[in-house]
Protein backbone atom coordinates (compact mmCIF):
# COMPACT_ATOMS: atom_id res chain seq x y z
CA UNK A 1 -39.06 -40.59 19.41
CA UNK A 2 -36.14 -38.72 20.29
CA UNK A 3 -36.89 -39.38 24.08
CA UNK A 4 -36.89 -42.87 23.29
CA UNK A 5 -33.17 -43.15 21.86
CA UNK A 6 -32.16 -40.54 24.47
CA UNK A 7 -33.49 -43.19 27.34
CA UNK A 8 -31.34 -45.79 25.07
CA UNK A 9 -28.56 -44.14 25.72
CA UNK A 10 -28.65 -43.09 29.21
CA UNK A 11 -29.57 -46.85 29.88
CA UNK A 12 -26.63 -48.35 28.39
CA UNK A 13 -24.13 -45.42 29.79
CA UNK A 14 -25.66 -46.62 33.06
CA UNK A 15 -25.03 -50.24 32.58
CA UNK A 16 -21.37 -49.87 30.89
CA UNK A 17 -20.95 -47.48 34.13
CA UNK A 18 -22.03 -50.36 36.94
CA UNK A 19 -20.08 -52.95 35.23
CA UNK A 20 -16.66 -50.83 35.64
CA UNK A 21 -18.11 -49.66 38.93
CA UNK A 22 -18.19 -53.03 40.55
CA UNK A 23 -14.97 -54.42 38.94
CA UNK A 24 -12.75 -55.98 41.55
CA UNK A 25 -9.94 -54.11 40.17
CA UNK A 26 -11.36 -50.84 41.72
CA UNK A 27 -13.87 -50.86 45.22
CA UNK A 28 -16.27 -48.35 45.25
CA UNK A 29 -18.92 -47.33 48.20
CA UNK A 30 -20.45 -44.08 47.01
CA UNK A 31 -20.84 -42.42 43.59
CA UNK A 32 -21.46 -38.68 43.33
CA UNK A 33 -23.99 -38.30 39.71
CA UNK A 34 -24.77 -35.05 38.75
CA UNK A 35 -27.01 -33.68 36.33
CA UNK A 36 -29.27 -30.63 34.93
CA UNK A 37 -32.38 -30.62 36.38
CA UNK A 38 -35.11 -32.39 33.76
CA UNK A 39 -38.36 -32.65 34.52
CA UNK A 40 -39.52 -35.94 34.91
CA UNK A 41 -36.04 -37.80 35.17
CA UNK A 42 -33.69 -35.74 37.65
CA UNK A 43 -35.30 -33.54 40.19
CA UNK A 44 -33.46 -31.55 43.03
CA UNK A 45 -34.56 -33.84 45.69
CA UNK A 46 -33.86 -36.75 44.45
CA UNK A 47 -36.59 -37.85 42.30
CA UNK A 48 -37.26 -39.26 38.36
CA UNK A 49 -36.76 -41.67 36.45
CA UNK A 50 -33.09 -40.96 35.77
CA UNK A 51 -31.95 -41.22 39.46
CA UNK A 52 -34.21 -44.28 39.70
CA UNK A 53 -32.77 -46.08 37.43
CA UNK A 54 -28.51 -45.17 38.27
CA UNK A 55 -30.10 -46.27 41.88
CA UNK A 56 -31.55 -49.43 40.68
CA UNK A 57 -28.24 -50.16 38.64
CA UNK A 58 -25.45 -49.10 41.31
CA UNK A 59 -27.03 -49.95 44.98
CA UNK A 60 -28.01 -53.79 44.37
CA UNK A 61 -24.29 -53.52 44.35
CA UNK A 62 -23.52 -51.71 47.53
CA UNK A 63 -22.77 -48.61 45.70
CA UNK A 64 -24.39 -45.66 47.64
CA UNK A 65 -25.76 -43.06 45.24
CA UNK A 66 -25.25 -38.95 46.03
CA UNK A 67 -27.28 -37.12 43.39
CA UNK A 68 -27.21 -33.49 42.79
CA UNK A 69 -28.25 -30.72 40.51
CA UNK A 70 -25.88 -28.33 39.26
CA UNK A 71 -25.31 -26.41 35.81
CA UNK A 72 -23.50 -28.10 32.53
CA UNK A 73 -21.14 -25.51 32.62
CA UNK A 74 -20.01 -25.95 36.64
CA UNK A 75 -19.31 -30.42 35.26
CA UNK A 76 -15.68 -30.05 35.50
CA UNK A 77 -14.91 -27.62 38.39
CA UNK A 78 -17.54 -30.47 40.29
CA UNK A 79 -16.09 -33.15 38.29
CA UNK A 80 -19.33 -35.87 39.90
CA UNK A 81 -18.31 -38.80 38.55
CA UNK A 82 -20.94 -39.71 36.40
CA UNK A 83 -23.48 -37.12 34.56
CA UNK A 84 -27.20 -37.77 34.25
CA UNK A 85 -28.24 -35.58 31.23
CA UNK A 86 -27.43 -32.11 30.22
CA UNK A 87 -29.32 -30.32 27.16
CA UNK A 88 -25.16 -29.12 26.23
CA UNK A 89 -23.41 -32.16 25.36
């Protein structure tokens, strides 16, 4: 169950996040998301479910994707943009 309202969650973040993403106020081409590495949803080389879905939300819009794996505690000396999941926050 607590999968389920996690997915909720990362879905909507996701949606909220292509709707400012694609704003005409601000024109974006790439966006770097980075995340823990989960299995199932965010793999190293690009696979699960979570990069499938921030792919399926931001490149219909022309928005080229770079995922990567890195640890919680390295988010703000990478600052990515947007962050997948993370068993810390």
């Amino acid at each position: 169950m607590q999968v389920r309202a996690h997915m909720h969650r990362v879905i909507a973040a996701l949606v909220i996040g292509a709707a400012l993403a694609v704003s005409p106020a601000r024109a974006l081409d790439t966006i770097r998301v980075s995340s823990e590495q989960w299995d199932h949803a965010t793999h190293r080389d690009g696979s699960g479910l979570y990069w499938d879905i921030i792919r399926a939300v931001y490149e219909p819009a022309g928005i080229e994707v770079r995922e990567r794996i890195v640890a919680a505690s390295l988010l703000h000396s990478n600052s990515p943009a947007t962050w997948a999941a993370s068993s810390r926050y």
